[in-house]
Protein backbone atom coordinates (compact mmCIF):
# COMPACT_ATOMS: atom_id res chain seq x y z
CA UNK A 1 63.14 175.76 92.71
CA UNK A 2 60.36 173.95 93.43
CA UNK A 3 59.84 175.27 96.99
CA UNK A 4 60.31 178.89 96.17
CA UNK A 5 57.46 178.75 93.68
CA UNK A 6 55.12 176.96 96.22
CA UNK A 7 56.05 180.25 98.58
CA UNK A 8 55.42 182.51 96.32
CA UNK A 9 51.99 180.77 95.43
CA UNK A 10 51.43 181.24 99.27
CA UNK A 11 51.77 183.70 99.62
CA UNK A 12 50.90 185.93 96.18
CA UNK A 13 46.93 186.00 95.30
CA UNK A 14 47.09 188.13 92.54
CA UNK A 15 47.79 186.08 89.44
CA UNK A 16 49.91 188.45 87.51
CA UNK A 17 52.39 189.59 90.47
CA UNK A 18 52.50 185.74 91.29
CA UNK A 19 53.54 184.75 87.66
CA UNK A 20 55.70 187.70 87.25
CA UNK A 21 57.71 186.80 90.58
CA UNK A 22 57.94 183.06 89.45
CA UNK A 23 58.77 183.63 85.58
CA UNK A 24 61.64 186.45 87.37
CA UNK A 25 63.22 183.47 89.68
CA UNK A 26 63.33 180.94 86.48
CA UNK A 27 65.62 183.62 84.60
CA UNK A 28 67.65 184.79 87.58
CA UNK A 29 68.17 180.85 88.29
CA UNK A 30 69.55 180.50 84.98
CA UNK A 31 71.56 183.31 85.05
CA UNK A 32 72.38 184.88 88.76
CA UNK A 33 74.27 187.70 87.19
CA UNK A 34 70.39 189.02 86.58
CA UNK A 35 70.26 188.85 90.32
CA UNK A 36 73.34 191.34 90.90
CA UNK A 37 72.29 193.76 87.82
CA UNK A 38 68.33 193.92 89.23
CA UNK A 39 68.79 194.21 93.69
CA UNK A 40 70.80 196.36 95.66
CA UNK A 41 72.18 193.08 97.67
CA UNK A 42 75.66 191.72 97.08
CA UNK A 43 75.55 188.30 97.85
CA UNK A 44 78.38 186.69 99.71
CA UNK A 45 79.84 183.13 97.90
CA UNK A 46 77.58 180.37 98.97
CA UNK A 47 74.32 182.64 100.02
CA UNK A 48 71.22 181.13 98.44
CA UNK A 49 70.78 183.92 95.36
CA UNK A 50 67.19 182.25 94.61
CA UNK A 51 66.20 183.33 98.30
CA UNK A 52 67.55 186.74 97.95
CA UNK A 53 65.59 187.39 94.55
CA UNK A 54 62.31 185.82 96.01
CA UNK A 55 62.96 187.82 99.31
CA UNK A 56 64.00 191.05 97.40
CA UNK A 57 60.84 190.44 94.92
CA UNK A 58 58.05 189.97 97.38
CA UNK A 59 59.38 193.30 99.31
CA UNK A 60 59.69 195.00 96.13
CA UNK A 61 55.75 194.50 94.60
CA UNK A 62 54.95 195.09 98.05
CA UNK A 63 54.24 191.66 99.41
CA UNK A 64 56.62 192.07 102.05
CA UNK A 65 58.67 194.57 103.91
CA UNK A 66 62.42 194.95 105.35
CA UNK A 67 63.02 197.21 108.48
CA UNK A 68 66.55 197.65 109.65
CA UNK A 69 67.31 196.42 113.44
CA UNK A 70 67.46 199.92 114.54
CA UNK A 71 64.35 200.79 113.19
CA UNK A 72 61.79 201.97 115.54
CA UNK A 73 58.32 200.51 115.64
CA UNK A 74 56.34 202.65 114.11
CA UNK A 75 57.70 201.92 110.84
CA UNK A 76 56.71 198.66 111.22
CA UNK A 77 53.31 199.57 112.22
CA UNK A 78 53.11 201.43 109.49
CA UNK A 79 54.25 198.96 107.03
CA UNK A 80 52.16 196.35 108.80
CA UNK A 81 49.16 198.09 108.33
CA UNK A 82 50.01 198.18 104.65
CA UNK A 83 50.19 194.93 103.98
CA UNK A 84 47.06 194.41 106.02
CA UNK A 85 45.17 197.22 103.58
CA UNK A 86 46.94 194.98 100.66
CA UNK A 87 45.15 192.04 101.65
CA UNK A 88 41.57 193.72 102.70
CA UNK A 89 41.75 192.78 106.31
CA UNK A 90 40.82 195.47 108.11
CA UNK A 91 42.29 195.77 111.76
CA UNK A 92 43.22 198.88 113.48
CA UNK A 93 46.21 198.26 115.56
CA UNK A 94 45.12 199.42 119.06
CA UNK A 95 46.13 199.81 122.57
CA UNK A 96 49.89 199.88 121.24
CA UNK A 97 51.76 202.63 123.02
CA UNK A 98 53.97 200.39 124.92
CA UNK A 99 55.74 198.95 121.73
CA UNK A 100 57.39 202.13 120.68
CA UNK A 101 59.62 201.80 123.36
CA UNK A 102 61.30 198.31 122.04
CA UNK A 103 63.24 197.24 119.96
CA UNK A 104 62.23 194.80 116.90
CA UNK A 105 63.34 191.20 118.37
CA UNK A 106 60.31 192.22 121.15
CA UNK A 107 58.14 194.16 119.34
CA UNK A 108 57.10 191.83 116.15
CA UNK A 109 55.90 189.33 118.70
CA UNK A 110 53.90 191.84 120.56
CA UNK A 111 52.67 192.90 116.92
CA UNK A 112 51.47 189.64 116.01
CA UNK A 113 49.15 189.29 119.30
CA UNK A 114 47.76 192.94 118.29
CA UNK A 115 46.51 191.81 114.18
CA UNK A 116 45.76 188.21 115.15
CA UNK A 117 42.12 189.06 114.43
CA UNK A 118 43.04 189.75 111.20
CA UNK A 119 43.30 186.19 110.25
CA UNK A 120 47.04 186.84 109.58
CA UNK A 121 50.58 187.05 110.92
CA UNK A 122 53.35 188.38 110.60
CA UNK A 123 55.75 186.28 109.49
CA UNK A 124 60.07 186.70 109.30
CA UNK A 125 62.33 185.55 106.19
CA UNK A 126 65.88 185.32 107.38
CA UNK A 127 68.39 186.47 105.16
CA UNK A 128 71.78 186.34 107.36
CA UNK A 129 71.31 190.07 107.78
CA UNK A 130 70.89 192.80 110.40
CA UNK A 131 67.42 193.62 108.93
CA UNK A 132 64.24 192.07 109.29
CA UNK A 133 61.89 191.11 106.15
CA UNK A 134 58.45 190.35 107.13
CA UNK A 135 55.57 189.28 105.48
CA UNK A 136 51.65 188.62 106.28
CA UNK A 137 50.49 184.77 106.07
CA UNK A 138 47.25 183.54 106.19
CA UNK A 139 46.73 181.26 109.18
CA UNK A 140 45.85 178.41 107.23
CA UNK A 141 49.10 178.28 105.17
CA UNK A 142 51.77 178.99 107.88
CA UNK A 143 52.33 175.59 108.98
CA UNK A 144 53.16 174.83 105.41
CA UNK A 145 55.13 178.10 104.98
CA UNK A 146 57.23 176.86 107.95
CA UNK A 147 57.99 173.63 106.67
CA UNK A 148 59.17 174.39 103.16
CA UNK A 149 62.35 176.35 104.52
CA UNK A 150 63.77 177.00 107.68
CA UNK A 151 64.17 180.15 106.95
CA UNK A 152 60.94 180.93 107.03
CA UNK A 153 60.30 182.20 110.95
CA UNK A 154 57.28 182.71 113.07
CA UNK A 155 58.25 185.81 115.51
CA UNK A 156 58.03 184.75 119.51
């Protein structure tokens, strides 16, 4: 449990949202029925439910976003620029018309390279699915980010 609340302190500024996240894992850890009753994900037997509800948490007060595979990239532009507005850094994605074109595995990369002035990346949290989740990390904190879970991705 430990990790997952160093994430979420990470990555979470706001005080409330952070505590609110945290306090939501504690009960869900003691009882992962909460988990089922609260997110639209059905778990398979042995999938990390703490992940899930940390993953499904930080997309759902807007910390992070999923995008299906199929999605095309301006979604993720979109959403991108959201979570940049979200954290005040303001970069205007330019100079991008040959993303729309690709698919997600080659345009998150590209995306990255596009916002790195924003002192931020884009970051991936795997959850054995067909979707991608992805989150903006300060520069500073994304070695540490890597090294608390492996699930935790940088997007090359």
């Amino acid at each position: 449990m430990e990790k997952y609340v160093e994430i979420i302190k990470l990555l979470v500024s706001n005080e409330d949202d952070r505590n609110s996240i945290i306090d939501r894992l504690i009960e869900i850890k003691s009882n992962s029925s909460l988990y089922e009753d609260t997110f639209f994900r059905m778990p398979d037997d042995g999938q990390d439910i703490i992940w899930l509800a940390m993953v499904d948490m930080l997309i759902e007060s807007g910390h992070a976003f999923e995008i299906d595979w199929k999605e095309d990239y301006s979604t993720a532009k979109n959403q991108t620029e959201i979570l940049l507005g979200n954290k005040n850094a303001a970069v205007e994605i330019e100079k991008d018309e040959d993303l729309y074109n690709l698919e997600a595995e080659s345009f998150f990369p590209l995306l990255n390279k596009k916002i790195e002035k924003s002192g931020y990346q884009l970051l991936n949290l795997d959850i054995d699915s067909d979707s991608y989740v992805s989150l903006l990390a300060n520069y500073e904190c994304i070695h540490r980010l890597l090294s608390l879970d492996n699930r935790i991705k940088e997007y090359r």
